[in-house]
C-alpha atoms as a PDB file:
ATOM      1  CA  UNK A   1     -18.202  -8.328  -1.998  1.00  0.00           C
ATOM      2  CA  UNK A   2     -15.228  -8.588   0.460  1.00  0.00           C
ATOM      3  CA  UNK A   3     -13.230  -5.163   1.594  1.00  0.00           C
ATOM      4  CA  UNK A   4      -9.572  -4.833   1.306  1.00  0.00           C
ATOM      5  CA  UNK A   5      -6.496  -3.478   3.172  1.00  0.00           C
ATOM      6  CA  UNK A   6      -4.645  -1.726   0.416  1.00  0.00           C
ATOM      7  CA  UNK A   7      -0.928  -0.515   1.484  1.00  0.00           C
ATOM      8  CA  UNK A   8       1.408   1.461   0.260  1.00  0.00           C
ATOM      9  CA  UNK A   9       4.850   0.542  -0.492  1.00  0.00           C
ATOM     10  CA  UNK A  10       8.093   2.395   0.070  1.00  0.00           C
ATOM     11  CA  UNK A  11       7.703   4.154   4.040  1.00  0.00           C
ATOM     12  CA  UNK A  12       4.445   2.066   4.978  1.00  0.00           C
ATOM     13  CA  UNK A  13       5.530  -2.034   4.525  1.00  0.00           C
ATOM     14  CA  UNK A  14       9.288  -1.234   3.688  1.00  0.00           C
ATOM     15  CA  UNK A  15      12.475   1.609   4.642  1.00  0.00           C
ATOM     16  CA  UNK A  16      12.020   4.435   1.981  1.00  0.00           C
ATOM     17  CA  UNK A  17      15.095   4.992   0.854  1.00  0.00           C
ATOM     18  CA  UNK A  18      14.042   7.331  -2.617  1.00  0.00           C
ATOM     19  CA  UNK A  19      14.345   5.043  -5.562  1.00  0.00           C
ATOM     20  CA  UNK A  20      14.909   1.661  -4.709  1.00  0.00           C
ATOM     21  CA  UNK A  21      16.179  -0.825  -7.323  1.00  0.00           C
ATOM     22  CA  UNK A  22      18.104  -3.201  -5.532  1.00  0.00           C
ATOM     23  CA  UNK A  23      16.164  -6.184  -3.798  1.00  0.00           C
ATOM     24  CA  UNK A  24      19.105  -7.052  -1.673  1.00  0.00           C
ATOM     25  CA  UNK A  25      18.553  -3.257  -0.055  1.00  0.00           C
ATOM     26  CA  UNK A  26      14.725  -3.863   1.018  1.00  0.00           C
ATOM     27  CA  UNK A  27      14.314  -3.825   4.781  1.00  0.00           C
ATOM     28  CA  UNK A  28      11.049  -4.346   5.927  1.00  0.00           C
ATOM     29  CA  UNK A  29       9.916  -1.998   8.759  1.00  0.00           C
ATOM     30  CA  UNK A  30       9.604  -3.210  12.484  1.00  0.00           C
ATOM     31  CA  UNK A  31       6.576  -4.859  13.532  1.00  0.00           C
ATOM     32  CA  UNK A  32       4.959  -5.142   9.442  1.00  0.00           C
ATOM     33  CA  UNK A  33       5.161  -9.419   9.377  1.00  0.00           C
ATOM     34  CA  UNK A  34       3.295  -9.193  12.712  1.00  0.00           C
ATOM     35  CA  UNK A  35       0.548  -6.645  11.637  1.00  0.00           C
ATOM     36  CA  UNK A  36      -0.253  -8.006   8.406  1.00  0.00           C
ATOM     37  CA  UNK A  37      -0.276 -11.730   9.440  1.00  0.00           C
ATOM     38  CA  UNK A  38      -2.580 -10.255  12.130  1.00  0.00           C
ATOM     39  CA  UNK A  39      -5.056  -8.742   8.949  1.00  0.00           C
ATOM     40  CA  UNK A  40      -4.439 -11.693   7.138  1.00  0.00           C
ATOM     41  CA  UNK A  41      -5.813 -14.290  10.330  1.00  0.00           C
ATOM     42  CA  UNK A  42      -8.373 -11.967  10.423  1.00  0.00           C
ATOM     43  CA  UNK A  43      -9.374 -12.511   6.290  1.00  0.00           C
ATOM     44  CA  UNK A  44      -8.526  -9.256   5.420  1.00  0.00           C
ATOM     45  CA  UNK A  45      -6.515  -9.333   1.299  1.00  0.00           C
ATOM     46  CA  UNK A  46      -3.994  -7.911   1.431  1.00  0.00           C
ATOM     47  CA  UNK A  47      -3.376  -5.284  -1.591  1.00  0.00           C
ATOM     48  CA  UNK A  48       0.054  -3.855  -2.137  1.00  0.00           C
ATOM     49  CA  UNK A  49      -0.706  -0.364  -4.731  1.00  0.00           C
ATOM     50  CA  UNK A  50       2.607   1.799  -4.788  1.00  0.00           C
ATOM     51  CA  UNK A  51       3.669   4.959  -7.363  1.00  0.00           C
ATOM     52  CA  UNK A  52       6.829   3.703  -8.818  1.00  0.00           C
ATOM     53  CA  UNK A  53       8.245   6.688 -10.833  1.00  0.00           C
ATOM     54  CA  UNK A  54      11.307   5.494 -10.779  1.00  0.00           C
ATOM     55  CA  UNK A  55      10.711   3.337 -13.930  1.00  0.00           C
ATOM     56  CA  UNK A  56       9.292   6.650 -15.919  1.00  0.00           C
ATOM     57  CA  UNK A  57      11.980   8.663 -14.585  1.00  0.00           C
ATOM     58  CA  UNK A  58      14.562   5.666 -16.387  1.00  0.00           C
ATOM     59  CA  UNK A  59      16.132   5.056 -13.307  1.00  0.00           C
ATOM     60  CA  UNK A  60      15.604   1.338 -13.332  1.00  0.00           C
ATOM     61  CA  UNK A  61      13.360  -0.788 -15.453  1.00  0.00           C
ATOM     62  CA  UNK A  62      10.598  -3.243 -14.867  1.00  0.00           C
ATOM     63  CA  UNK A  63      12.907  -5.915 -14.361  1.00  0.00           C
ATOM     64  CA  UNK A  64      13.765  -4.627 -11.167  1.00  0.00           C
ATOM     65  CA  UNK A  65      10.449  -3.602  -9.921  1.00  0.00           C
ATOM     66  CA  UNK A  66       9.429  -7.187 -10.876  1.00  0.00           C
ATOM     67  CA  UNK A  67      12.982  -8.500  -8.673  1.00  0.00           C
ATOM     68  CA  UNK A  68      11.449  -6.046  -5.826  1.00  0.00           C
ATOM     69  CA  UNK A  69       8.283  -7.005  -5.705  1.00  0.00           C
ATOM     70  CA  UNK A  70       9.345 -10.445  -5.751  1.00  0.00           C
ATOM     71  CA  UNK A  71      12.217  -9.656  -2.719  1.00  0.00           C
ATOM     72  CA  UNK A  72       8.959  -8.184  -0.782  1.00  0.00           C
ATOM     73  CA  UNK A  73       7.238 -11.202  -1.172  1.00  0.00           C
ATOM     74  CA  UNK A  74       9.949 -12.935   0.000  1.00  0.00           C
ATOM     75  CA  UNK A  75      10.330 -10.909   3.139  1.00  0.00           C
ATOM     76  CA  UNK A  76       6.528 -11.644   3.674  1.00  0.00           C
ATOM     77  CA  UNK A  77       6.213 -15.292   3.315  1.00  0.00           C
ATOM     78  CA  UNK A  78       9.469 -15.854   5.468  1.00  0.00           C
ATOM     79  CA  UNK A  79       6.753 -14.888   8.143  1.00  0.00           C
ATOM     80  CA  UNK A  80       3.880 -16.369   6.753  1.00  0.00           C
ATOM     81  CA  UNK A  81       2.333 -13.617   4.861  1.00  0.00           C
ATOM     82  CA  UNK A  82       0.979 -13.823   1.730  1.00  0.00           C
ATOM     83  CA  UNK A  83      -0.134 -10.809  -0.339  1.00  0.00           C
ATOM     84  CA  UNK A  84      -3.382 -10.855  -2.473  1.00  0.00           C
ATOM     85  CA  UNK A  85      -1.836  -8.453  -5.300  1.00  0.00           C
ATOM     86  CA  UNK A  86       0.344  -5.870  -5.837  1.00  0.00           C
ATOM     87  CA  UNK A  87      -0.586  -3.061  -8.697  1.00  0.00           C
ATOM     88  CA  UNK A  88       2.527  -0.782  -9.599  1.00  0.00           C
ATOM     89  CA  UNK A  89       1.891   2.692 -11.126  1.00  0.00           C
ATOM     90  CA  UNK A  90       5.536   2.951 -13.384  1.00  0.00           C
ATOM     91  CA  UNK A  91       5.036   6.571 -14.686  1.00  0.00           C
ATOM     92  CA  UNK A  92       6.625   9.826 -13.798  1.00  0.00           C
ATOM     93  CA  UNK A  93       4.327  12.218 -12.386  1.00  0.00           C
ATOM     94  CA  UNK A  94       4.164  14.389 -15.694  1.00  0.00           C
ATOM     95  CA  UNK A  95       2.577  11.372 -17.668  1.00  0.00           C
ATOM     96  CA  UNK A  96      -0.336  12.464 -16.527  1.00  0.00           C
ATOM     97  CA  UNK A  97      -2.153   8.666 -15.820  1.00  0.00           C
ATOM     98  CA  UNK A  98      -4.560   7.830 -14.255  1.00  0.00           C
ATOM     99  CA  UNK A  99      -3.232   5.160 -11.907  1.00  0.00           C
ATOM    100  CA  UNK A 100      -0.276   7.294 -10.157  1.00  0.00           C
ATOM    101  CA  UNK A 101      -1.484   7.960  -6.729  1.00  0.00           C
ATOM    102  CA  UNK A 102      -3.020  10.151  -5.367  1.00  0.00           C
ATOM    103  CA  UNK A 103      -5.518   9.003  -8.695  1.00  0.00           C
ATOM    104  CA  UNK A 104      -7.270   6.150  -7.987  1.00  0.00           C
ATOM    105  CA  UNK A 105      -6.866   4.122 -10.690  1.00  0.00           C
ATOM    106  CA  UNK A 106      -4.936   1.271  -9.097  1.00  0.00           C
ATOM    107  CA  UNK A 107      -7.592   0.687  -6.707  1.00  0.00           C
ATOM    108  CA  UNK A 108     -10.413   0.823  -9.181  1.00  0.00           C
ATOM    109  CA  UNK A 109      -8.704  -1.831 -11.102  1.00  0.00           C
ATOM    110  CA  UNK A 110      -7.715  -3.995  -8.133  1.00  0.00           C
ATOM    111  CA  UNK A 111     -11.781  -4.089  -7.001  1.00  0.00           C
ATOM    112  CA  UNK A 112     -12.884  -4.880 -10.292  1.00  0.00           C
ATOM    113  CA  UNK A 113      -9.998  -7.635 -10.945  1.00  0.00           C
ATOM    114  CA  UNK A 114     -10.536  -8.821  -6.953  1.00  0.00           C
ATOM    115  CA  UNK A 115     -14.178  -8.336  -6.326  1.00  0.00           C
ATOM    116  CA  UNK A 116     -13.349  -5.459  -4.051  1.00  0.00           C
ATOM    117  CA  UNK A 117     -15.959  -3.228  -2.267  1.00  0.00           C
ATOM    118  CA  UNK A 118     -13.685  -0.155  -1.748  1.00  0.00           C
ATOM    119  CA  UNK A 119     -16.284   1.265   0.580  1.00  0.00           C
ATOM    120  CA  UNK A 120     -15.156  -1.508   2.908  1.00  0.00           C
ATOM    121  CA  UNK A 121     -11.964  -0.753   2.322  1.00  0.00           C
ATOM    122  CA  UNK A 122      -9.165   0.909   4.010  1.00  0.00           C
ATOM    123  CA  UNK A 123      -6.020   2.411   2.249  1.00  0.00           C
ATOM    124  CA  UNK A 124      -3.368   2.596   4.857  1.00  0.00           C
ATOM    125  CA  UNK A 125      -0.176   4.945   4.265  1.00  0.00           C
ATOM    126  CA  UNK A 126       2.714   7.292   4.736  1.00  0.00           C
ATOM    127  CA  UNK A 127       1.439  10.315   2.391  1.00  0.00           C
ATOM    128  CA  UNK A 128      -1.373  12.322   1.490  1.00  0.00           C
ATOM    129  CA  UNK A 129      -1.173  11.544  -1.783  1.00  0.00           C
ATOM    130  CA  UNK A 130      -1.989   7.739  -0.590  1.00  0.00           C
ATOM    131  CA  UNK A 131      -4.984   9.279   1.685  1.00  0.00           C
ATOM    132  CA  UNK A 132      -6.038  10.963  -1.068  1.00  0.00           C
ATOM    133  CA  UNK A 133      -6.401   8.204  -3.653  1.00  0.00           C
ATOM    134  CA  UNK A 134      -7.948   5.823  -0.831  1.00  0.00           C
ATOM    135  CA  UNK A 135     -10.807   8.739  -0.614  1.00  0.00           C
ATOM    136  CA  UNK A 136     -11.511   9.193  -4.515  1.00  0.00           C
ATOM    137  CA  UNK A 137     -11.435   5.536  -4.606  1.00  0.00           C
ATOM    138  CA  UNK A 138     -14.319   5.852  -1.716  1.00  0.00           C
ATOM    139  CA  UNK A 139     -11.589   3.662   0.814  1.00  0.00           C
ATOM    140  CA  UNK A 140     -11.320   4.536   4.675  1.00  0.00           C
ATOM    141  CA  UNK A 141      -8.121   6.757   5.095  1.00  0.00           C
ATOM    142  CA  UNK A 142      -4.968   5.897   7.342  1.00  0.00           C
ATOM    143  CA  UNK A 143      -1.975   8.259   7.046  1.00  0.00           C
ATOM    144  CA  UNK A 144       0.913   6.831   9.271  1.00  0.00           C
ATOM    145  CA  UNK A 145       3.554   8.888  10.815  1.00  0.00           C
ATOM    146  CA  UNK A 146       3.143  12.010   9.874  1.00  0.00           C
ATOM    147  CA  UNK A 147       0.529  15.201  10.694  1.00  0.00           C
ATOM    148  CA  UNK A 148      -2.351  15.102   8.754  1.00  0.00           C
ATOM    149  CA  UNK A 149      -2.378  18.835   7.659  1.00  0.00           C
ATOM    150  CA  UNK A 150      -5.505  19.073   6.017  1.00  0.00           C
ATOM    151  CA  UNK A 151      -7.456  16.992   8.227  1.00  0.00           C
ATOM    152  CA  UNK A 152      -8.184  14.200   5.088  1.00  0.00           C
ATOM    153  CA  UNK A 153      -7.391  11.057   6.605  1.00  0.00           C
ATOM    154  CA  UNK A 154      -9.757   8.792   8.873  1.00  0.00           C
ATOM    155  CA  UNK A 155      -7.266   8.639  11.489  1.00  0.00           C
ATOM    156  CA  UNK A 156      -3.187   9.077  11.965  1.00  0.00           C
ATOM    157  CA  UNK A 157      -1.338   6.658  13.647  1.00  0.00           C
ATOM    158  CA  UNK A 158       2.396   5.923  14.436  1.00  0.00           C
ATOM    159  CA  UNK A 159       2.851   2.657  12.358  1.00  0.00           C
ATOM    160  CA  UNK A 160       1.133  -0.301  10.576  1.00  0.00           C
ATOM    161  CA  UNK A 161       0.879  -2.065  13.801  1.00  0.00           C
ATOM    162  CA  UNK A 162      -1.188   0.550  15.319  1.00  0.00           C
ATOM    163  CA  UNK A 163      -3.620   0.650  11.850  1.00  0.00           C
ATOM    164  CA  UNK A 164      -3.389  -3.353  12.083  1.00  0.00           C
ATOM    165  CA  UNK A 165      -4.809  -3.236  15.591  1.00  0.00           C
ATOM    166  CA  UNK A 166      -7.157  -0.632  14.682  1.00  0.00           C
ATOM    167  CA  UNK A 167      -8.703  -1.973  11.616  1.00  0.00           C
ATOM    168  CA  UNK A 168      -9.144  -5.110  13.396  1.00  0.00           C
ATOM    169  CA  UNK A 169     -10.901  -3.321  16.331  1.00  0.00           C
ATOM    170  CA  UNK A 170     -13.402  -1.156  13.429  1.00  0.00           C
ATOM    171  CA  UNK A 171     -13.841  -3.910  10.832  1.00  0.00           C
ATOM    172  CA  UNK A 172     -16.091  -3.377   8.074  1.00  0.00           C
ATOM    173  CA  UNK A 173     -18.332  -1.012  10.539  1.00  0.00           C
END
Protein backbone atom coordinates (compact mmCIF):
# COMPACT_ATOMS: atom_id res chain seq x y z
CA UNK A 1 0.00 0.00 0.00
CA UNK A 2 0.79 3.60 -1.18
CA UNK A 3 0.94 6.65 1.58
CA UNK A 4 -1.01 9.75 1.20
CA UNK A 5 -0.76 13.56 1.64
CA UNK A 6 -4.02 14.35 3.33
CA UNK A 7 -4.77 18.32 3.61
CA UNK A 8 -6.89 20.27 5.21
CA UNK A 9 -9.18 22.68 3.72
CA UNK A 10 -10.15 26.17 4.78
CA UNK A 11 -6.41 28.03 6.04
CA UNK A 12 -4.12 25.14 4.55
CA UNK A 13 -5.12 24.88 0.42
CA UNK A 14 -7.59 27.94 0.54
CA UNK A 15 -8.16 31.80 2.52
CA UNK A 16 -10.24 30.90 5.71
CA UNK A 17 -12.65 33.18 5.77
CA UNK A 18 -15.18 31.29 8.72
CA UNK A 19 -17.98 29.68 6.82
CA UNK A 20 -17.57 29.73 3.32
CA UNK A 21 -20.53 29.06 0.99
CA UNK A 22 -19.89 30.94 -1.94
CA UNK A 23 -17.52 29.32 -4.67
CA UNK A 24 -17.03 32.60 -6.39
CA UNK A 25 -15.25 33.76 -2.81
CA UNK A 26 -12.54 30.79 -2.76
CA UNK A 27 -9.02 32.13 -3.14
CA UNK A 28 -6.50 29.70 -3.13
CA UNK A 29 -3.41 30.56 -1.00
CA UNK A 30 0.00 31.66 -2.61
CA UNK A 31 2.30 29.12 -3.73
CA UNK A 32 -0.57 25.83 -3.13
CA UNK A 33 -0.82 24.94 -7.31
CA UNK A 34 3.00 24.88 -7.16
CA UNK A 35 3.39 22.65 -3.98
CA UNK A 36 0.87 20.19 -4.71
CA UNK A 37 1.71 19.73 -8.46
CA UNK A 38 5.19 19.30 -6.91
CA UNK A 39 3.56 16.11 -4.52
CA UNK A 40 1.61 15.12 -7.27
CA UNK A 41 5.01 14.74 -9.93
CA UNK A 42 6.34 13.13 -7.17
CA UNK A 43 3.13 10.30 -6.95
CA UNK A 44 2.04 11.42 -3.85
CA UNK A 45 -2.54 11.30 -3.79
CA UNK A 46 -3.56 13.87 -2.94
CA UNK A 47 -6.46 13.69 -0.12
CA UNK A 48 -8.51 16.75 0.65
CA UNK A 49 -10.37 15.78 4.53
CA UNK A 50 -11.91 19.13 5.96
CA UNK A 51 -14.61 19.66 9.15
CA UNK A 52 -17.40 21.43 7.48
CA UNK A 53 -19.77 22.47 10.36
CA UNK A 54 -21.17 24.84 8.57
CA UNK A 55 -23.73 22.40 7.02
CA UNK A 56 -24.76 21.09 10.78
CA UNK A 57 -24.78 24.49 12.01
CA UNK A 58 -27.65 25.19 8.82
CA UNK A 59 -25.66 27.77 7.50
CA UNK A 60 -25.53 26.40 4.00
CA UNK A 61 -26.41 23.01 2.68
CA UNK A 62 -24.66 20.30 0.78
CA UNK A 63 -25.35 21.87 -2.35
CA UNK A 64 -22.89 24.34 -1.70
CA UNK A 65 -20.23 22.29 -0.19
CA UNK A 66 -20.68 20.12 -3.34
CA UNK A 67 -20.41 23.85 -5.63
CA UNK A 68 -17.12 24.39 -3.31
CA UNK A 69 -15.57 21.48 -3.61
CA UNK A 70 -16.18 21.55 -7.16
CA UNK A 71 -14.81 25.57 -7.38
CA UNK A 72 -11.55 23.98 -5.54
CA UNK A 73 -11.17 21.59 -8.07
CA UNK A 74 -11.43 24.03 -10.46
CA UNK A 75 -8.78 26.25 -8.99
CA UNK A 76 -6.56 23.04 -9.00
CA UNK A 77 -6.81 21.73 -12.42
CA UNK A 78 -6.44 25.36 -13.92
CA UNK A 79 -2.78 24.45 -12.78
CA UNK A 80 -2.71 20.99 -13.45
CA UNK A 81 -3.60 19.48 -10.21
CA UNK A 82 -5.75 16.86 -9.72
CA UNK A 83 -6.99 15.71 -6.30
CA UNK A 84 -7.37 11.95 -5.40
CA UNK A 85 -10.54 12.60 -3.01
CA UNK A 86 -11.97 14.86 -0.88
CA UNK A 87 -14.00 13.46 2.41
CA UNK A 88 -16.19 16.29 4.11
CA UNK A 89 -17.17 15.90 7.81
CA UNK A 90 -20.85 18.09 7.62
CA UNK A 91 -21.69 17.96 11.41
CA UNK A 92 -21.57 20.51 14.12
CA UNK A 93 -19.19 19.74 16.72
CA UNK A 94 -22.00 18.64 19.30
CA UNK A 95 -23.07 15.66 16.96
CA UNK A 96 -20.68 13.93 18.46
CA UNK A 97 -19.30 11.76 15.05
CA UNK A 98 -16.82 10.18 14.52
CA UNK A 99 -15.42 11.73 11.35
CA UNK A 100 -15.19 15.58 12.59
CA UNK A 101 -11.58 16.23 13.03
CA UNK A 102 -9.61 16.04 15.29
CA UNK A 103 -11.42 12.12 15.12
CA UNK A 104 -10.05 10.24 12.61
CA UNK A 105 -12.68 8.89 10.92
CA UNK A 106 -12.23 10.58 7.55
CA UNK A 107 -8.89 9.22 7.21
CA UNK A 108 -9.77 5.71 8.24
CA UNK A 109 -12.32 5.69 5.58
CA UNK A 110 -10.21 7.34 2.88
CA UNK A 111 -7.32 4.32 3.47
CA UNK A 112 -9.73 1.71 3.36
CA UNK A 113 -11.72 3.24 0.19
CA UNK A 114 -7.96 4.27 -1.38
CA UNK A 115 -5.70 1.53 -0.25
CA UNK A 116 -4.01 3.96 2.07
CA UNK A 117 -1.16 3.04 4.53
CA UNK A 118 -1.69 5.98 6.98
CA UNK A 119 1.61 5.12 8.58
CA UNK A 120 3.08 6.46 5.35
CA UNK A 121 1.10 9.13 5.51
CA UNK A 122 1.33 12.70 6.33
CA UNK A 123 -1.66 14.98 7.38
CA UNK A 124 -0.58 18.48 6.67
CA UNK A 125 -2.53 21.53 8.38
CA UNK A 126 -3.40 24.80 10.01
CA UNK A 127 -4.82 23.38 13.51
CA UNK A 128 -4.26 21.04 16.15
CA UNK A 129 -7.27 19.57 15.79
CA UNK A 130 -5.92 18.48 12.10
CA UNK A 131 -2.48 17.28 13.91
CA UNK A 132 -4.39 15.55 16.12
CA UNK A 133 -6.57 13.42 13.86
CA UNK A 134 -3.41 12.77 11.49
CA UNK A 135 -1.82 11.11 14.87
CA UNK A 136 -4.93 8.87 15.97
CA UNK A 137 -5.13 8.01 12.42
CA UNK A 138 -1.23 6.90 12.93
CA UNK A 139 -0.31 9.85 9.92
CA UNK A 140 3.00 12.01 10.20
CA UNK A 141 1.94 15.50 11.65
CA UNK A 142 2.44 19.01 9.87
CA UNK A 143 0.84 22.02 11.60
CA UNK A 144 1.44 25.16 9.33
CA UNK A 145 1.62 28.62 10.58
CA UNK A 146 1.05 28.60 13.82
CA UNK A 147 3.07 27.49 17.34
CA UNK A 148 2.69 24.11 18.09
CA UNK A 149 1.82 24.50 21.86
CA UNK A 150 1.82 21.13 22.94
CA UNK A 151 4.64 19.94 21.03
CA UNK A 152 2.13 17.23 18.88
CA UNK A 153 3.04 17.84 15.47
CA UNK A 154 6.09 16.26 13.45
CA UNK A 155 7.24 19.54 12.45
CA UNK A 156 5.78 23.37 11.98
CA UNK A 157 6.35 25.13 9.04
CA UNK A 158 5.30 28.52 7.46
CA UNK A 159 3.17 27.20 4.48
CA UNK A 160 2.32 24.21 2.19
CA UNK A 161 5.25 25.01 0.11
CA UNK A 162 7.62 24.53 2.86
CA UNK A 163 5.68 20.91 3.91
CA UNK A 164 5.69 20.25 -0.05
CA UNK A 165 9.46 20.62 -0.11
CA UNK A 166 9.80 18.82 3.01
CA UNK A 167 7.78 15.80 2.43
CA UNK A 168 9.49 15.45 -0.76
CA UNK A 169 12.94 15.68 0.95
CA UNK A 170 11.59 12.75 3.94
CA UNK A 171 9.43 10.55 1.70
CA UNK A 172 8.05 7.51 3.04
CA UNK A 173 11.33 7.25 5.47
Amino acid sequence: MRGAVFLDRDGTLNEDTGYPARPEDLRLLPGVTTALAALQAAGWPLIVVSNQSGVGRGLFGMAELAAMDRRLRELLAAAGVELTAAYYCPHAPEAGCACRKPAPGLLHRAAVELGIDLTRSYMVGDALRDVEAGRAAGCRTILLGVADAGGMADVVLPDLASAATWILAHGSD
